[in-house]
PDB file of N, CA and C in Angstrom:
ATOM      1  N   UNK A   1       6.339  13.339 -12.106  1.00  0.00           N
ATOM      2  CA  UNK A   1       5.235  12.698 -12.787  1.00  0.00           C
ATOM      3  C   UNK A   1       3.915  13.259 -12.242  1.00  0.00           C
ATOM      4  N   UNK A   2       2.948  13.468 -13.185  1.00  0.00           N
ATOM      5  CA  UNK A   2       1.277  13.653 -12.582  1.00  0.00           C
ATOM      6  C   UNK A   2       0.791  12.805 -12.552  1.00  0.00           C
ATOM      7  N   UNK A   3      -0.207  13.466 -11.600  1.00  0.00           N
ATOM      8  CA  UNK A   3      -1.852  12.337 -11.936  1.00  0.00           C
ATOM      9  C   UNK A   3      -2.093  11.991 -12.405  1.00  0.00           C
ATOM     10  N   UNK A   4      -2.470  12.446 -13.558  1.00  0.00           N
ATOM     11  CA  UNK A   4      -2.753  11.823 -14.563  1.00  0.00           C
ATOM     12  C   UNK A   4      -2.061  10.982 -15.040  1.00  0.00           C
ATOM     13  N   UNK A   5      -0.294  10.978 -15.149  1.00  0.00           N
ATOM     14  CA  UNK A   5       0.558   9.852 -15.660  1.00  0.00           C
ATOM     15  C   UNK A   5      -0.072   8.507 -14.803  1.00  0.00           C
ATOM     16  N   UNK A   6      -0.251   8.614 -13.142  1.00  0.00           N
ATOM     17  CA  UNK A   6      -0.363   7.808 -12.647  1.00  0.00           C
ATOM     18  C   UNK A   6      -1.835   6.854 -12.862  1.00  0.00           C
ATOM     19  N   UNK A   7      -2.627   7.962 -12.958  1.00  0.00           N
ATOM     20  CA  UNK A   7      -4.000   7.718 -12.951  1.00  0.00           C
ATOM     21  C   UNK A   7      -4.015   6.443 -14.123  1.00  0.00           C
ATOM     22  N   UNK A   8      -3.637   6.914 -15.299  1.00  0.00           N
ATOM     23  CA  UNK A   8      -3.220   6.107 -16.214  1.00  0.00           C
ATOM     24  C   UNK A   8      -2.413   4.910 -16.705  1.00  0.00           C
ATOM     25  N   UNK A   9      -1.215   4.881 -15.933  1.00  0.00           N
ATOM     26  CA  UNK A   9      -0.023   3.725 -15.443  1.00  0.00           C
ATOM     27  C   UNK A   9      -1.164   2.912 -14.807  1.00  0.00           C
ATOM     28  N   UNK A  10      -2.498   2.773 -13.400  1.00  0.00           N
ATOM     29  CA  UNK A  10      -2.919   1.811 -13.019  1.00  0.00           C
ATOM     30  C   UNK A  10      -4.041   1.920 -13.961  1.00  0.00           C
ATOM     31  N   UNK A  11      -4.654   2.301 -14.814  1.00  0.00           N
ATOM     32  CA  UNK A  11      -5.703   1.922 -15.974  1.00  0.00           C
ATOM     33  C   UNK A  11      -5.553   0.659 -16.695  1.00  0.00           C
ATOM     34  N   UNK A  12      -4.201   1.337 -17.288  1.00  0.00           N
ATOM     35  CA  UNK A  12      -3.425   0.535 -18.462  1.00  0.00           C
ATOM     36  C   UNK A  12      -2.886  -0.769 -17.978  1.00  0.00           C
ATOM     37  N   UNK A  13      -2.714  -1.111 -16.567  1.00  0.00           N
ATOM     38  CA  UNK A  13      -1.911  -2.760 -16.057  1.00  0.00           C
ATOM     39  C   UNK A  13      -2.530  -3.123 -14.975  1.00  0.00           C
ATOM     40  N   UNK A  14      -3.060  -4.098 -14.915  1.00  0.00           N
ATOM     41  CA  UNK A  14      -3.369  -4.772 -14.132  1.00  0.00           C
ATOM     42  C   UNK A  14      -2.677  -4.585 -12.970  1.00  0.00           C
ATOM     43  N   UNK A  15      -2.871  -4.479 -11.374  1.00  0.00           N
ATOM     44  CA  UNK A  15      -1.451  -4.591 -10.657  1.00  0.00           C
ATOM     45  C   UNK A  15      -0.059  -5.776 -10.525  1.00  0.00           C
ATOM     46  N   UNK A  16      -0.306  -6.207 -10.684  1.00  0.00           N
ATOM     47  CA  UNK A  16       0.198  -7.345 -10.618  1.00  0.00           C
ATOM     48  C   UNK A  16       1.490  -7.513 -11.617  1.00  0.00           C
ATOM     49  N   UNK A  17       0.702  -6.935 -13.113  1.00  0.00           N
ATOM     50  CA  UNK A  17       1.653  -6.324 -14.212  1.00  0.00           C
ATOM     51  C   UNK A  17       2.968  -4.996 -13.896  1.00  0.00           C
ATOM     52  N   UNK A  18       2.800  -4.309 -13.054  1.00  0.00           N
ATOM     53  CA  UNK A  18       3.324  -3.218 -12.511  1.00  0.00           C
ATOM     54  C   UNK A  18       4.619  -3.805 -12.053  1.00  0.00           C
ATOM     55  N   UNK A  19       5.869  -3.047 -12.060  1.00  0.00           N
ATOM     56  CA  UNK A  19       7.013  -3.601 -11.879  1.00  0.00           C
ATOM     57  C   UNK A  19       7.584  -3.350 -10.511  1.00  0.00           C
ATOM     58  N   UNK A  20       6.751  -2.632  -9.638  1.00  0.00           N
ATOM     59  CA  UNK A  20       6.829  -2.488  -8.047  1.00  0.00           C
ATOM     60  C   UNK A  20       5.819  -3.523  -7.108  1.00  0.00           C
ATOM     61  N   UNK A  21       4.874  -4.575  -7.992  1.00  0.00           N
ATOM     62  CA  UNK A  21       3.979  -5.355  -7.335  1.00  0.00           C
ATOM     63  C   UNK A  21       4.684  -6.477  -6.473  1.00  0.00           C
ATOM     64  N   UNK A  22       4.260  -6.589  -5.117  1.00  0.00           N
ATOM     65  CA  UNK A  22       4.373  -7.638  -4.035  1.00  0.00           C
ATOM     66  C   UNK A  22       3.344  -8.341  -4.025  1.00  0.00           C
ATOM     67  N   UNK A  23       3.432  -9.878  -4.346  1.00  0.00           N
ATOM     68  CA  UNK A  23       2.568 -10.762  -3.829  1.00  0.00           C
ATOM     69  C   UNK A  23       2.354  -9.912  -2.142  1.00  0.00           C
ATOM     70  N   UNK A  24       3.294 -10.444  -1.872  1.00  0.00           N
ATOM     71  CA  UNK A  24       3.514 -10.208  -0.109  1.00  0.00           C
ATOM     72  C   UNK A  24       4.248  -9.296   0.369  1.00  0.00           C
ATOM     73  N   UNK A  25       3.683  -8.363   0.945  1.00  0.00           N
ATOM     74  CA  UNK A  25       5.062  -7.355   1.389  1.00  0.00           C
ATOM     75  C   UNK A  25       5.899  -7.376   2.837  1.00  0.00           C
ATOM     76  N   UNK A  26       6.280  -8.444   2.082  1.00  0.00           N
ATOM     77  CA  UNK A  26       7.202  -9.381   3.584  1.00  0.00           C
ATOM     78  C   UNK A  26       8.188  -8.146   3.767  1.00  0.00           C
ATOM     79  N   UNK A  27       8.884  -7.200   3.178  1.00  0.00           N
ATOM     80  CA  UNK A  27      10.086  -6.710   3.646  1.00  0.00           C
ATOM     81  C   UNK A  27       9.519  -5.342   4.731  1.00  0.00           C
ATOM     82  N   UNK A  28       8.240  -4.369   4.117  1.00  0.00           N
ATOM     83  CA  UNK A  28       7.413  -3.697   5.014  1.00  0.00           C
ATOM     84  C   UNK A  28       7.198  -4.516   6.439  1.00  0.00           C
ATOM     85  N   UNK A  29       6.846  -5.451   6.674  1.00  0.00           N
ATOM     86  CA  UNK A  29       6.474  -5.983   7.643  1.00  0.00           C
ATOM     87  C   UNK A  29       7.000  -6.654   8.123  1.00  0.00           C
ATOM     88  N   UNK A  30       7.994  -7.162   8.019  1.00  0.00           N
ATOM     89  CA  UNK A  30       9.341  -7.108   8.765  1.00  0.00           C
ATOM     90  C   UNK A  30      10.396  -5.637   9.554  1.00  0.00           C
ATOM     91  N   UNK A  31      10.243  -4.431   8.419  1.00  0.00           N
ATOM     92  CA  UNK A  31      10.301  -3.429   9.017  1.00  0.00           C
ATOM     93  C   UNK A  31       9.248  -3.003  10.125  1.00  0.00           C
ATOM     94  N   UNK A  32       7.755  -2.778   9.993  1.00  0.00           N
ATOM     95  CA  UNK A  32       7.236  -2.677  11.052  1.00  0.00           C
ATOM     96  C   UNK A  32       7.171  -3.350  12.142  1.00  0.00           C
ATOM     97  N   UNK A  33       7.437  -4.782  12.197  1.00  0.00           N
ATOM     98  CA  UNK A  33       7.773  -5.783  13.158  1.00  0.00           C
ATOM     99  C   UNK A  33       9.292  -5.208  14.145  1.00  0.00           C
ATOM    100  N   UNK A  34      10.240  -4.842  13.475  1.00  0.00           N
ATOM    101  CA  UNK A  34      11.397  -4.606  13.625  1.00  0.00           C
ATOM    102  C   UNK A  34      11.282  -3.282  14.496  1.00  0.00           C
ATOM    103  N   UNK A  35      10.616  -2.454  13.929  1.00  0.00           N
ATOM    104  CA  UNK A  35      10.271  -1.160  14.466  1.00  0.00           C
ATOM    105  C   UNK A  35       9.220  -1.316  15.851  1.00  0.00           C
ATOM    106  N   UNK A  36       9.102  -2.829  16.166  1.00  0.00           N
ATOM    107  CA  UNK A  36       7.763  -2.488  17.432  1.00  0.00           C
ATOM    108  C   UNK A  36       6.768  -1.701  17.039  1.00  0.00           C
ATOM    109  N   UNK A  37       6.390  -1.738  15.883  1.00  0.00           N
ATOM    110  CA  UNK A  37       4.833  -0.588  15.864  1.00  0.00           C
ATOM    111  C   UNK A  37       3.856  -2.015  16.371  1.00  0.00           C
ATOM    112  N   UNK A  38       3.169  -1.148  17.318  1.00  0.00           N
ATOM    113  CA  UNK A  38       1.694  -1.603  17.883  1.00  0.00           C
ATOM    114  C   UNK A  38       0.301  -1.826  17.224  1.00  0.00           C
ATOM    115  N   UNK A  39      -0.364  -2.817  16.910  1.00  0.00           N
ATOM    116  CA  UNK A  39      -0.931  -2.701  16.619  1.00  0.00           C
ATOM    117  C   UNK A  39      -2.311  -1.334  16.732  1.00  0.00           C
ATOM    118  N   UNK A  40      -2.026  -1.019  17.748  1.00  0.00           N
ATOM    119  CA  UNK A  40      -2.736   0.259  18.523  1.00  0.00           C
ATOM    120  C   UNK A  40      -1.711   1.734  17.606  1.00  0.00           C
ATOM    121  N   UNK A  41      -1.136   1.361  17.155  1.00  0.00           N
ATOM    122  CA  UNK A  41      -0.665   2.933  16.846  1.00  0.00           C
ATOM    123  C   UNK A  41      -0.595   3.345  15.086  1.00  0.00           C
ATOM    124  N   UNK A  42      -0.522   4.252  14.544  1.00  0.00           N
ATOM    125  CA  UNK A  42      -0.872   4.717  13.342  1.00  0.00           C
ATOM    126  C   UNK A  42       0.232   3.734  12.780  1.00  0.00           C
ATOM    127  N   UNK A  43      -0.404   3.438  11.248  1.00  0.00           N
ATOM    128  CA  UNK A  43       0.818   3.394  10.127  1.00  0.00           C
ATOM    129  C   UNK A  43      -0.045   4.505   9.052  1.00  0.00           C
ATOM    130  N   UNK A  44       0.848   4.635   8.327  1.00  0.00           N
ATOM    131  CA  UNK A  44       0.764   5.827   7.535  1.00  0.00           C
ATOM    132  C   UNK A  44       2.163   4.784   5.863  1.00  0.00           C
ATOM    133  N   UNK A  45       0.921   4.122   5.021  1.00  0.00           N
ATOM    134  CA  UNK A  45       2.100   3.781   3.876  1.00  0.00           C
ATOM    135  C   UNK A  45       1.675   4.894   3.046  1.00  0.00           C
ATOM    136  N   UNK A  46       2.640   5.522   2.731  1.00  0.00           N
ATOM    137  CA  UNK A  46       2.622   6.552   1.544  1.00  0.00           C
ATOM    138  C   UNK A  46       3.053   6.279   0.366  1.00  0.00           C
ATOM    139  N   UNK A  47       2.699   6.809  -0.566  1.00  0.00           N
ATOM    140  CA  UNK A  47       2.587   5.567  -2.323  1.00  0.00           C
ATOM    141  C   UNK A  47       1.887   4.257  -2.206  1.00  0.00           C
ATOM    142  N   UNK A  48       1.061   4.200  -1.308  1.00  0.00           N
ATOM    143  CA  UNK A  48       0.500   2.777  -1.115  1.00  0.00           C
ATOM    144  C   UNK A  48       0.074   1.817  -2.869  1.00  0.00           C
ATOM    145  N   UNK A  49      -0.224   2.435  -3.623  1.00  0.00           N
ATOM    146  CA  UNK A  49      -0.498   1.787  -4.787  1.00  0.00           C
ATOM    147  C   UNK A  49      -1.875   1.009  -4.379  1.00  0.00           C
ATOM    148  N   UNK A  50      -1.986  -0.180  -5.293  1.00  0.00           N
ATOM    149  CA  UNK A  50      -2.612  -1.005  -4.772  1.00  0.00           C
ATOM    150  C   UNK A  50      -1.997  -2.436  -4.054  1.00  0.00           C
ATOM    151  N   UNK A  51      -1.062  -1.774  -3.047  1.00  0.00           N
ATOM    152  CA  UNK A  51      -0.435  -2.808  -1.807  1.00  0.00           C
ATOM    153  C   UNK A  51      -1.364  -3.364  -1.531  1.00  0.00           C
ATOM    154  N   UNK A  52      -0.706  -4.530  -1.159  1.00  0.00           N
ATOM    155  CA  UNK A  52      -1.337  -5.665  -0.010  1.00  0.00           C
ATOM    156  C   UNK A  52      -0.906  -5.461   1.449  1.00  0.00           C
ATOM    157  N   UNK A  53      -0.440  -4.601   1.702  1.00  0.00           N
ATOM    158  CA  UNK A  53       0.082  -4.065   3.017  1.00  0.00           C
ATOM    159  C   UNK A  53      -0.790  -3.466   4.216  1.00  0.00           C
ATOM    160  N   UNK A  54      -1.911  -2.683   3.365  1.00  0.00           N
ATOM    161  CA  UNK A  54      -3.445  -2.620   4.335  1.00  0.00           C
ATOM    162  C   UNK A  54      -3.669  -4.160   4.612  1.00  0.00           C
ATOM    163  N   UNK A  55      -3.973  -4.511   3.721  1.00  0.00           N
ATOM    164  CA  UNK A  55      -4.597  -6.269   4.370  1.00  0.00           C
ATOM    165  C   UNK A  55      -3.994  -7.120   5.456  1.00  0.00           C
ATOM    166  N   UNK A  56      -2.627  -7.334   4.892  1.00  0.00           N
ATOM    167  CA  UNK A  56      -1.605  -8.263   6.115  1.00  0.00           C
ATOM    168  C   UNK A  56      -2.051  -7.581   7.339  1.00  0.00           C
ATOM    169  N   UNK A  57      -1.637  -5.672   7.339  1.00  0.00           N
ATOM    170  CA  UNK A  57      -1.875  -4.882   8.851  1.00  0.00           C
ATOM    171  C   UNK A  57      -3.067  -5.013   9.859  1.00  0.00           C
ATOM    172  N   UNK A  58      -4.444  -5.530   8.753  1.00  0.00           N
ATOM    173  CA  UNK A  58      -5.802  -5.577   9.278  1.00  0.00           C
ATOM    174  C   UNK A  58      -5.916  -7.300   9.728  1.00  0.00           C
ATOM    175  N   UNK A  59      -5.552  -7.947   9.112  1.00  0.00           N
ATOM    176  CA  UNK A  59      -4.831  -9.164   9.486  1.00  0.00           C
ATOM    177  C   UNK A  59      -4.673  -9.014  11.120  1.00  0.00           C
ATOM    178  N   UNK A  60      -3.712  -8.280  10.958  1.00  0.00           N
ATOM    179  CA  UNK A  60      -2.724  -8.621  12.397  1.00  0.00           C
ATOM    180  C   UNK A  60      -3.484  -7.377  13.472  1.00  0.00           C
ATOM    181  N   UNK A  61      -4.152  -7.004  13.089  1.00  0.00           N
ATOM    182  CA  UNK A  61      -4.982  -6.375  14.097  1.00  0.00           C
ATOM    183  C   UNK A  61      -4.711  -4.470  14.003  1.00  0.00           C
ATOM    184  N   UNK A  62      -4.212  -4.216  13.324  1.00  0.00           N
ATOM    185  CA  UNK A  62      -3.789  -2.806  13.164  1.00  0.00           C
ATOM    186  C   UNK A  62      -5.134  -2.164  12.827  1.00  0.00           C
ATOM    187  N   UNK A  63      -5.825  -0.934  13.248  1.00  0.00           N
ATOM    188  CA  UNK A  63      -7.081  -0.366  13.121  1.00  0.00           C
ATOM    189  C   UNK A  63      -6.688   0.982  12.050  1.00  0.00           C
ATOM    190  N   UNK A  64      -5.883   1.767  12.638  1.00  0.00           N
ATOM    191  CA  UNK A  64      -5.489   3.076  12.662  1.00  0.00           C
ATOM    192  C   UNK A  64      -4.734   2.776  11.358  1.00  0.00           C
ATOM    193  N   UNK A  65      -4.711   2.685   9.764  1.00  0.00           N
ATOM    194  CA  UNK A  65      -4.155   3.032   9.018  1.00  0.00           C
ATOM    195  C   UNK A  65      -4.636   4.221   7.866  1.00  0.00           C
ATOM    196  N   UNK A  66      -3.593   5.188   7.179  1.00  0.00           N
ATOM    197  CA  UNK A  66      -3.865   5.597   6.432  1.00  0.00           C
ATOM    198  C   UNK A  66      -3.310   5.154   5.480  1.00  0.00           C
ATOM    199  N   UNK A  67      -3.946   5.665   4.230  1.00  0.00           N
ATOM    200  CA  UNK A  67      -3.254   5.431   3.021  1.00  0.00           C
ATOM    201  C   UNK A  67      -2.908   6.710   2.366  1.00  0.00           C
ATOM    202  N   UNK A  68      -1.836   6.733   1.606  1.00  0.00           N
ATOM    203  CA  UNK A  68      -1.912   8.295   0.640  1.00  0.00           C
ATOM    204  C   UNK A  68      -1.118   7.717  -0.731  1.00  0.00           C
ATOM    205  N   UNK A  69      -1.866   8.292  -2.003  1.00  0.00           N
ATOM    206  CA  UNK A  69      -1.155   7.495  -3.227  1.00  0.00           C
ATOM    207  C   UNK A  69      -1.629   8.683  -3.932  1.00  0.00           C
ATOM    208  N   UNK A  70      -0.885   9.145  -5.072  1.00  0.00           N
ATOM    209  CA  UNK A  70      -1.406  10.420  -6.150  1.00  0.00           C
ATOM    210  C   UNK A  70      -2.194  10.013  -6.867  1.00  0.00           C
ATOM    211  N   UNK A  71      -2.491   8.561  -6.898  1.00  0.00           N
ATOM    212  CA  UNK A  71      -3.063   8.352  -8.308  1.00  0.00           C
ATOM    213  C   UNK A  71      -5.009   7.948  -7.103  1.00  0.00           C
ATOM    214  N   UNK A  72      -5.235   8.128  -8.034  1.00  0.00           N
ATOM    215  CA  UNK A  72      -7.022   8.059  -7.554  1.00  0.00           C
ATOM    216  C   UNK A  72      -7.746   6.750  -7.826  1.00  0.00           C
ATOM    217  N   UNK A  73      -7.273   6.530  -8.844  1.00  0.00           N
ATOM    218  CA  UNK A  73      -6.979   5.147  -9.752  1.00  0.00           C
ATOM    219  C   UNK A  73      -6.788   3.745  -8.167  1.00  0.00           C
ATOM    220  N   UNK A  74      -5.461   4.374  -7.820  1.00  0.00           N
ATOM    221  CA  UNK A  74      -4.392   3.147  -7.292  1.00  0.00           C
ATOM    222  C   UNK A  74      -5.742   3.271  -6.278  1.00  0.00           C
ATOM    223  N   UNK A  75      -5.823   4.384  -5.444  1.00  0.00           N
ATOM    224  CA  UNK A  75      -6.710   4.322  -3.936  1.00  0.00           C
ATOM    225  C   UNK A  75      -8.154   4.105  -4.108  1.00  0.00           C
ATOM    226  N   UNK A  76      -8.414   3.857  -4.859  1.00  0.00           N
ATOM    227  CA  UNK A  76     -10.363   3.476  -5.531  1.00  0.00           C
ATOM    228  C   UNK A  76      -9.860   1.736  -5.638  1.00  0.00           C
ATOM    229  N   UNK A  77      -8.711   1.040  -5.967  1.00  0.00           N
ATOM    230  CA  UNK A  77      -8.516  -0.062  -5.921  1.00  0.00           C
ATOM    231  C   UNK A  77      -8.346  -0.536  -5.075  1.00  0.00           C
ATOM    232  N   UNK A  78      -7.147  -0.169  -3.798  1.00  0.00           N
ATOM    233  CA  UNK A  78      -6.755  -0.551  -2.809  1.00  0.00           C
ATOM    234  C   UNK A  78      -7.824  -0.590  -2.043  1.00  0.00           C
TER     235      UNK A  78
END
């Protein structure tokens, strides 16, 4: 898929409408919990979309995140 497909997929739906949307992304953060990541050390979500997964992390004190998503769309939202 391109950019543009994507760019367009978050134009066209609201997130929420999107069939990969988490209120909560309890199962990520349970994995990072699980995994001992530090608040002190990188996360890196890749396809971030427009997750709620930056927020909970900044929440809990995490500084060091990146994001990476193809669509320009999703990361101008997030």
């Amino acid at each position: 898929m391109t950019r543009e497909h994507w760019d367009a997929t978050y134009e066209a739906k609201a997130y929420e409408e999107t069939g990969w949307f988490e209120a909560e992304p309890t199962v990520s953060l349970e994995l990072i919990e699980e995994c001992r990541v530090a608040p002190s050390e990188a996360v890196v979500d890749v396809g971030c979309g427009e997750s709620f997964l930056v927020d909970r992390l900044l929440e809990r004190g995490f500084k060091s995140l990146v994001l990476a998503d193809i669509s320009q769309v999703a990361l101008d939202e997030v």
